[in-house]
N, C-alpha and C. Protein backbone atom coordinates (compact mmCIF):
# COMPACT_ATOMS: atom_id res chain seq x y z
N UNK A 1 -23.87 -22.22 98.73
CA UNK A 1 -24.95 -21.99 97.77
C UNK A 1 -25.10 -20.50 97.50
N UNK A 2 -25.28 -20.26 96.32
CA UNK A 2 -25.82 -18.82 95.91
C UNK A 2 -27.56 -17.95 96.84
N UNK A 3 -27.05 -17.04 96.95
CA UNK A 3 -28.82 -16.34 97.10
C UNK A 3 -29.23 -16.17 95.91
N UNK A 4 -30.67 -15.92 96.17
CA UNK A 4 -31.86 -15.34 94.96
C UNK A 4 -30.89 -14.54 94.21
N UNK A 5 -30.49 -13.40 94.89
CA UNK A 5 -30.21 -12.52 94.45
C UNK A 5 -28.91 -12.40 93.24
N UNK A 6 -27.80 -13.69 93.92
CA UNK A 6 -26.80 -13.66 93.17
C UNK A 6 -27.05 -14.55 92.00
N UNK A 7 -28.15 -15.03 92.09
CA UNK A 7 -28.82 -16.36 91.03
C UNK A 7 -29.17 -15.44 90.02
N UNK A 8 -29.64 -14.13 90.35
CA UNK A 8 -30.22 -13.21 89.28
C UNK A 8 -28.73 -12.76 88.69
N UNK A 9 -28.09 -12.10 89.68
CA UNK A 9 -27.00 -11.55 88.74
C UNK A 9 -26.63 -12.26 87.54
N UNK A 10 -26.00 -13.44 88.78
CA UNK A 10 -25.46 -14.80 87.31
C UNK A 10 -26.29 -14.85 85.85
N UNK A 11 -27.71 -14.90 86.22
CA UNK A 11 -28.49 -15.13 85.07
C UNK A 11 -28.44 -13.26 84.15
N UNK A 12 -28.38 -12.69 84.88
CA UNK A 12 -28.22 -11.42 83.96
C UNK A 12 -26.74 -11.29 83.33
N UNK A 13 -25.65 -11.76 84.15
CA UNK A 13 -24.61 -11.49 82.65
C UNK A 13 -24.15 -12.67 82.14
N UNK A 14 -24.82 -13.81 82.21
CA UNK A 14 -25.05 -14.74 81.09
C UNK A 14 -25.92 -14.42 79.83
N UNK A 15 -27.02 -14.04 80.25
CA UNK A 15 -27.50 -13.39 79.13
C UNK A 15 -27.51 -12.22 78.33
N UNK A 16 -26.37 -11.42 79.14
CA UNK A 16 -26.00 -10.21 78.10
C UNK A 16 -24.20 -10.98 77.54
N UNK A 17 -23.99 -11.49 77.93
CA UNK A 17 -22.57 -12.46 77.17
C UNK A 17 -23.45 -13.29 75.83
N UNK A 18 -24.31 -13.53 75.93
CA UNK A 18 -24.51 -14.55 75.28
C UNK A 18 -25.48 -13.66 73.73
N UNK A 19 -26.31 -12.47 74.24
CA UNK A 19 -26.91 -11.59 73.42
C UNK A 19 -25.51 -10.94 72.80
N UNK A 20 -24.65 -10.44 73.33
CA UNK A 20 -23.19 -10.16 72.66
C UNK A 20 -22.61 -10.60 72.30
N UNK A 21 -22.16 -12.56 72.28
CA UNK A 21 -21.64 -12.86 71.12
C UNK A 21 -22.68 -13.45 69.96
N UNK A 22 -24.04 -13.77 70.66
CA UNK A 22 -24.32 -13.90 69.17
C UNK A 22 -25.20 -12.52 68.12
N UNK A 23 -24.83 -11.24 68.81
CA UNK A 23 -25.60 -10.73 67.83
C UNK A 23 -23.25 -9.51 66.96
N UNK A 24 -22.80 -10.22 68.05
CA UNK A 24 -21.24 -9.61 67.34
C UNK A 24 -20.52 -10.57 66.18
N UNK A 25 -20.49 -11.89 66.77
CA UNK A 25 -20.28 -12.81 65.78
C UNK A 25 -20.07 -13.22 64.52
N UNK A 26 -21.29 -12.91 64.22
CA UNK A 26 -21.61 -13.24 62.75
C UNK A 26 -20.73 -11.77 61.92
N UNK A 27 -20.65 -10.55 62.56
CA UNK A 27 -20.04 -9.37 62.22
C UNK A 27 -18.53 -9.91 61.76
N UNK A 28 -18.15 -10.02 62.93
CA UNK A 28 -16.69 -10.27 63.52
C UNK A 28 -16.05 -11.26 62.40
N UNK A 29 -16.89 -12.47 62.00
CA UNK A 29 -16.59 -13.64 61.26
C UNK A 29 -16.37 -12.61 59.99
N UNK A 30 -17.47 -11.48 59.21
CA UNK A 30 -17.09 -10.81 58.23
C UNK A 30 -15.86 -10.45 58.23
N UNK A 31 -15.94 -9.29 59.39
CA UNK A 31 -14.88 -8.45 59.16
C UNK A 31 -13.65 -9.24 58.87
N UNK A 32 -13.31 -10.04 59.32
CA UNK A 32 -11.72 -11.06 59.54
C UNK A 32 -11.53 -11.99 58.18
N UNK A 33 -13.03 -11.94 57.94
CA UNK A 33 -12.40 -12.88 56.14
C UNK A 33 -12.08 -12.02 55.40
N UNK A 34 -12.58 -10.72 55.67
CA UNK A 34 -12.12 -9.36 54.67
C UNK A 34 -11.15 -8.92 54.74
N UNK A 35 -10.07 -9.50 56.09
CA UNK A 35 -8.95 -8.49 56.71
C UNK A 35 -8.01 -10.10 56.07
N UNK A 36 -8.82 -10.84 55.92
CA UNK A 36 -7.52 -12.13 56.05
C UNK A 36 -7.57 -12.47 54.08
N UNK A 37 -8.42 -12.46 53.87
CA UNK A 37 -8.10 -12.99 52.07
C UNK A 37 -8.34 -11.52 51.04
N UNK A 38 -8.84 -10.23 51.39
CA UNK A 38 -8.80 -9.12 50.67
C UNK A 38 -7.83 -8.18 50.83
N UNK A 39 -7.30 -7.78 49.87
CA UNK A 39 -6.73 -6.74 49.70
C UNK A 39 -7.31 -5.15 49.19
N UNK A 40 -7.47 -4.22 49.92
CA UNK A 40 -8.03 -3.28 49.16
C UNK A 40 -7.57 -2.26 49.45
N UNK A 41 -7.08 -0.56 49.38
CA UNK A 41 -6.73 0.60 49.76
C UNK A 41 -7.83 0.78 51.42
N UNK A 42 -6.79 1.10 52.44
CA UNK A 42 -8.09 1.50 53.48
C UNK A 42 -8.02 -0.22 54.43
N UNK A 43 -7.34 -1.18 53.80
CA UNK A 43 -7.32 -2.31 54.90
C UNK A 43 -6.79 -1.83 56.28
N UNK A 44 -5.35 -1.18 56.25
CA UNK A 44 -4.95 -1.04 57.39
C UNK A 44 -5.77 0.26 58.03
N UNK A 45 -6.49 0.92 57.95
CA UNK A 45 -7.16 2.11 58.42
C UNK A 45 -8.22 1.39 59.14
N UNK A 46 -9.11 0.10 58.41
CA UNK A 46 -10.21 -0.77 58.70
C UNK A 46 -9.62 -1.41 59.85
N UNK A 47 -8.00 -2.06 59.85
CA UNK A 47 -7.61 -2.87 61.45
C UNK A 47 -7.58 -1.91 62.35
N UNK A 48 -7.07 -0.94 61.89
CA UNK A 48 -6.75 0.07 62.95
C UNK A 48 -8.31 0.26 63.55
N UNK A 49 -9.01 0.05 63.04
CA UNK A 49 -10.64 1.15 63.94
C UNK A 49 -11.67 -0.14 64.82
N UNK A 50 -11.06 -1.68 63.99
CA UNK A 50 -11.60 -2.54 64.56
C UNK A 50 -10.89 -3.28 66.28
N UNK A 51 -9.66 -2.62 65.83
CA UNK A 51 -8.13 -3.18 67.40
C UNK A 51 -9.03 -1.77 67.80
N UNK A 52 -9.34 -0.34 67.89
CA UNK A 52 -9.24 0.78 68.66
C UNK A 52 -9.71 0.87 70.47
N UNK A 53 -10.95 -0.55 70.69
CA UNK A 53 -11.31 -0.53 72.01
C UNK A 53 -10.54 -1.08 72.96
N UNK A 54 -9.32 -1.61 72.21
CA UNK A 54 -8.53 -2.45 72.97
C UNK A 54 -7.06 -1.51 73.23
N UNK A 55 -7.11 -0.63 72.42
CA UNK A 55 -6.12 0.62 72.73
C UNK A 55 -6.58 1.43 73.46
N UNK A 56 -7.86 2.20 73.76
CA UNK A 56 -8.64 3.18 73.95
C UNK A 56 -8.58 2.78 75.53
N UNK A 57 -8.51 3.45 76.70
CA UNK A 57 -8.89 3.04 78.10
C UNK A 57 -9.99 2.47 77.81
N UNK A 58 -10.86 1.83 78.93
CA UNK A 58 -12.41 1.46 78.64
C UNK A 58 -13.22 2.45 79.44
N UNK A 59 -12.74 3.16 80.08
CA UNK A 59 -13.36 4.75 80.62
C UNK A 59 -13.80 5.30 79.22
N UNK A 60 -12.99 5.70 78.52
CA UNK A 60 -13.36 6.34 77.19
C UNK A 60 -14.23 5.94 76.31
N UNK A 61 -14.16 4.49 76.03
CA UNK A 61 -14.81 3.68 74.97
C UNK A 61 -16.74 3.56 75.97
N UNK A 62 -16.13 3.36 77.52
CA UNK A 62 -17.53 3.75 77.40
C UNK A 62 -18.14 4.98 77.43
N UNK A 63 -17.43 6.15 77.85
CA UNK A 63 -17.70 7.22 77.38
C UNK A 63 -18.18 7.68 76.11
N UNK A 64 -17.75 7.29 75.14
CA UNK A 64 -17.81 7.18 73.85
C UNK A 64 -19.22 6.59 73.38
N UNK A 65 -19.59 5.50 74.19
CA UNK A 65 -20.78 5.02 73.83
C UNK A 65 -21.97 5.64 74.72
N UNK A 66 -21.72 6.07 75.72
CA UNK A 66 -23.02 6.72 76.28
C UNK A 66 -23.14 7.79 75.26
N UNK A 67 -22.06 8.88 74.78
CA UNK A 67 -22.55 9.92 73.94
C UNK A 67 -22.81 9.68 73.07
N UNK A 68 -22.76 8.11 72.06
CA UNK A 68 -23.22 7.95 70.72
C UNK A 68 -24.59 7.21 71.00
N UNK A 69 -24.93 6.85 71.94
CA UNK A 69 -26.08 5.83 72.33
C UNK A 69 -27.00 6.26 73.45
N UNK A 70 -26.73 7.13 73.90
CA UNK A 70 -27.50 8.58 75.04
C UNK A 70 -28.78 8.57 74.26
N UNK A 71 -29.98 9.29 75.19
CA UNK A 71 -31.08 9.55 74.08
C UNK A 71 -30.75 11.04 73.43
N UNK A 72 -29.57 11.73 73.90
CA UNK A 72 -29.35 12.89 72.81
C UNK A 72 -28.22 12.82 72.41
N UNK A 73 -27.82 11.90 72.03
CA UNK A 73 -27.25 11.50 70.77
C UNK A 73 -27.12 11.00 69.91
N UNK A 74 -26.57 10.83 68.80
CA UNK A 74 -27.07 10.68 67.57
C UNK A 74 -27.27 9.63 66.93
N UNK A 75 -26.92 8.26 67.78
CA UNK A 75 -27.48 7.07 67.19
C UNK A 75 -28.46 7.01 68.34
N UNK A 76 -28.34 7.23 69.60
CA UNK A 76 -29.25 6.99 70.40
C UNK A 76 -30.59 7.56 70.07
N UNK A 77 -30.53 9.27 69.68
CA UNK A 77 -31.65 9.88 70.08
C UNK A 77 -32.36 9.45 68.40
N UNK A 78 -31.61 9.12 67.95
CA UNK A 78 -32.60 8.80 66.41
C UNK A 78 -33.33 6.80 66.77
N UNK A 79 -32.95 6.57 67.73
CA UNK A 79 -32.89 5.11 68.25
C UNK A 79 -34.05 5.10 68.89
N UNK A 80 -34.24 6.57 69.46
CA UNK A 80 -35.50 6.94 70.50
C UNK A 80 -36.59 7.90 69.79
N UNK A 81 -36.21 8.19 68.62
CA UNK A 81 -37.75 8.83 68.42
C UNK A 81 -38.24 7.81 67.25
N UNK A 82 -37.19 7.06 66.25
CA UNK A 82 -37.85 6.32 65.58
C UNK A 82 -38.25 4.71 65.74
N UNK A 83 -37.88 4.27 66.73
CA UNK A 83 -38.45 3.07 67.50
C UNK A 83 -38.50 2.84 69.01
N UNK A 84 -38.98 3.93 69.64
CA UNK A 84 -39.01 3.84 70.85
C UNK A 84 -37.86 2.94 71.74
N UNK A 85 -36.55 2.58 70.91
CA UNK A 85 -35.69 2.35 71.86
C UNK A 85 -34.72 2.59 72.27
N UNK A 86 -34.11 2.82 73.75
CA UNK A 86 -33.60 3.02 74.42
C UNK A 86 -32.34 2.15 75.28
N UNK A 87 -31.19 2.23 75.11
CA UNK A 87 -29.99 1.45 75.28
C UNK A 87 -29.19 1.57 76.73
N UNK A 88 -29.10 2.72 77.18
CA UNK A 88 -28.26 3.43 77.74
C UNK A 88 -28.97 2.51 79.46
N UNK A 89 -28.11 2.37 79.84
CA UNK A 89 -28.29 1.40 81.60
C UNK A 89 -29.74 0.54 81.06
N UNK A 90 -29.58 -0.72 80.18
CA UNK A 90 -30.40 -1.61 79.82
C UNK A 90 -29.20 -3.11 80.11
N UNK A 91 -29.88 -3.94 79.86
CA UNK A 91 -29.21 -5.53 79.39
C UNK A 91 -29.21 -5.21 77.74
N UNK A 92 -29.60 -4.83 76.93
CA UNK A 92 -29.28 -4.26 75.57
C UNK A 92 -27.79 -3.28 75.30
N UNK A 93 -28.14 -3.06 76.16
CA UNK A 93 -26.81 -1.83 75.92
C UNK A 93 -25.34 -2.17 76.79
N UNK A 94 -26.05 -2.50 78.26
CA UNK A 94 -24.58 -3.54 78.28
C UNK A 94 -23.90 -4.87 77.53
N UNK A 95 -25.24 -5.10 76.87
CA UNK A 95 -24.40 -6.43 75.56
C UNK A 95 -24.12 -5.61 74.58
N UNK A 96 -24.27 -4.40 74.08
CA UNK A 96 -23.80 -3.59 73.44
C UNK A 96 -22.48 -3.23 73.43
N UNK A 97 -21.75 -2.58 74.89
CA UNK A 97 -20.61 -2.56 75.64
C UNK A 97 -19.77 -3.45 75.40
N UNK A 98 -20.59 -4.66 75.60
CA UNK A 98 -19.50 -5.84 76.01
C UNK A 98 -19.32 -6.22 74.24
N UNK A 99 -19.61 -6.40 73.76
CA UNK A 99 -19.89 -6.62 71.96
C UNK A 99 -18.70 -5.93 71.46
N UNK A 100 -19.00 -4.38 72.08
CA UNK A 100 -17.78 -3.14 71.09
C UNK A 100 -16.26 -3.84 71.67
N UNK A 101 -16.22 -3.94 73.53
CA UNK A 101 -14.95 -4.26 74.29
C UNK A 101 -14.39 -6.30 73.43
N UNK A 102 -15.38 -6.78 72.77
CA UNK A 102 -14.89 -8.12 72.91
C UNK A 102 -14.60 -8.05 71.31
N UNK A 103 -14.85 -7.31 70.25
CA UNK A 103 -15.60 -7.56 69.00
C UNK A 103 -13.97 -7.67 68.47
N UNK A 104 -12.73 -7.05 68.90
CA UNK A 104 -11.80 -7.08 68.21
C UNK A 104 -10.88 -8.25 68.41
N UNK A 105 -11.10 -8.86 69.91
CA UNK A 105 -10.43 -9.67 70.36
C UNK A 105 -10.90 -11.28 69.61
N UNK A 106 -12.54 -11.11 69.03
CA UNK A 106 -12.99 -12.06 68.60
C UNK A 106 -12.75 -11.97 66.91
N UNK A 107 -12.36 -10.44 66.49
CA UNK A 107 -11.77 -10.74 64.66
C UNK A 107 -10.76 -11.15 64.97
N UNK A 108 -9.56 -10.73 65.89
CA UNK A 108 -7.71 -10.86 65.55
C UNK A 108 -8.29 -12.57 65.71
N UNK A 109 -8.87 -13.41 66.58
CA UNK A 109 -8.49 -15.27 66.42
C UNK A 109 -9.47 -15.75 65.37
N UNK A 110 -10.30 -15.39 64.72
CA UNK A 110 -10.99 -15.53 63.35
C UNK A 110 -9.85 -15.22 62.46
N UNK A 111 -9.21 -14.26 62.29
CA UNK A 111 -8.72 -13.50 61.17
C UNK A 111 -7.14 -14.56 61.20
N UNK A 112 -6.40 -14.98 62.63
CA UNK A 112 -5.53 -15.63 62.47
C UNK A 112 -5.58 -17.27 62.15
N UNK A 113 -6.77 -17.41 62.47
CA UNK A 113 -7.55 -18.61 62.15
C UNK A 113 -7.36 -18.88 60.66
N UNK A 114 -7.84 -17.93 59.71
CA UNK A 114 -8.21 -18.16 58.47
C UNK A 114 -7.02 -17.54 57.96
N UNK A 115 -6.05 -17.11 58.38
CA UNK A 115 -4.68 -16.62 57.79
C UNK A 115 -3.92 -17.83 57.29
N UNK A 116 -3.74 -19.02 58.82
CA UNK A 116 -3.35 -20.13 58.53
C UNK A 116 -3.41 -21.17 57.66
N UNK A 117 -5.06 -20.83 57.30
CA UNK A 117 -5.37 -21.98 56.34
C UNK A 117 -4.71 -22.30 55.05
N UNK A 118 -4.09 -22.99 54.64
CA UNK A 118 -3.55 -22.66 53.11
C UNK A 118 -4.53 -22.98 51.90
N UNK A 119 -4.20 -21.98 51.44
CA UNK A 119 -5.49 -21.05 50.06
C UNK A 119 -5.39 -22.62 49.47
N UNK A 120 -4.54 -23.07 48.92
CA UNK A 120 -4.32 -24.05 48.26
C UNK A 120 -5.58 -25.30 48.20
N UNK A 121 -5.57 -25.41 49.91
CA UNK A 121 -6.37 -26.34 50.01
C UNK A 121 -7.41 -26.29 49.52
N UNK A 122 -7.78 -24.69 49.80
CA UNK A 122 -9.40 -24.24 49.82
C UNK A 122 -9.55 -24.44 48.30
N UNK A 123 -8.79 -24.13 47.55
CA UNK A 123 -8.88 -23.94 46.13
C UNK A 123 -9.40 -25.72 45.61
N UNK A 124 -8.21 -26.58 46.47
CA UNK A 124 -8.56 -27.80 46.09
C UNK A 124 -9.86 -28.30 46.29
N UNK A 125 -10.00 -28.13 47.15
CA UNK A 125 -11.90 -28.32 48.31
C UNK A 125 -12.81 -27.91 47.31
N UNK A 126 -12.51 -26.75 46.77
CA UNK A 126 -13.55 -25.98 45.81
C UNK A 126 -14.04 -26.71 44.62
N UNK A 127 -12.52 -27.28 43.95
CA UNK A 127 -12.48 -27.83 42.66
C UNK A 127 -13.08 -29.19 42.62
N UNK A 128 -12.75 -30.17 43.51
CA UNK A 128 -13.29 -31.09 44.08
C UNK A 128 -13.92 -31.73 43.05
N UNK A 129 -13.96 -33.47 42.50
CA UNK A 129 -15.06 -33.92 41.68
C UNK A 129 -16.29 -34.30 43.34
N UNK A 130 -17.58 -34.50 42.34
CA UNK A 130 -18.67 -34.73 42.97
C UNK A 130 -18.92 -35.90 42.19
N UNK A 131 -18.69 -37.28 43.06
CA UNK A 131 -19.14 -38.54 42.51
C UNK A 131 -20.66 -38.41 42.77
């Protein structure tokens, strides 16, 4: 059996897994229909920055986010004087972490997802009579 204590853990990174995929999600689902049916100047610059946490050590990437999410820095400290909030060693900010580390791994199987589909169909689906 678990202790109190490990009952808490469990329940604390269930609920920062679960605040991280559903507040990355709905993102992630964008980004990958944009990477999978648009064409525009700047696509491959856009994969490149969305794959980057998965290239980046994760020393860095969290490095990267304490100095952008710190209270003196510049999403942080504007985070902290204009709504009193604060990210940095929270359950907010480690679903934050975990969001940036998971967010690419969750466009590339969206994006190959909807690569597969053939347009065709969709086109047919679209056209569709409505008895």
């Amino acid at each position: 059996m678990l202790s109190p204590d490990e009952w808490q853990i469990l329940a604390l990174s269930v609920r920062v897994a679960i605040v991280s995929v559903v507040c990355s999600l709905p993102v992630a689902v964008l980004v990958a229909l944009v990477l999978a049916r648009l064409e525009f100047p700047g696509k491959t610059l856009l994969d490149a920055l969305v794959h980057l946490p998965l290239v980046l050590p994760p020393v860095v990437v969290g490095y990267l986010l304490l100095v952008l999410f710190g209270r003196r820095g510049p999403i942080g400290g504007w985070l902290d004087r204009e709504f009193d909030v604060q990210l940095v060693f929270t359950t907010a900010g480690a679903a934050l972490a975990t969001a940036v580390m998971s967010f690419p791994l969750m466009v590339r199987s969206i994006r190959i997802s909807l690569e597969t589909v053939d347009r065709r169909l969709a086109r047919a689906r679209s056209t569709g009579s409505r008895a």
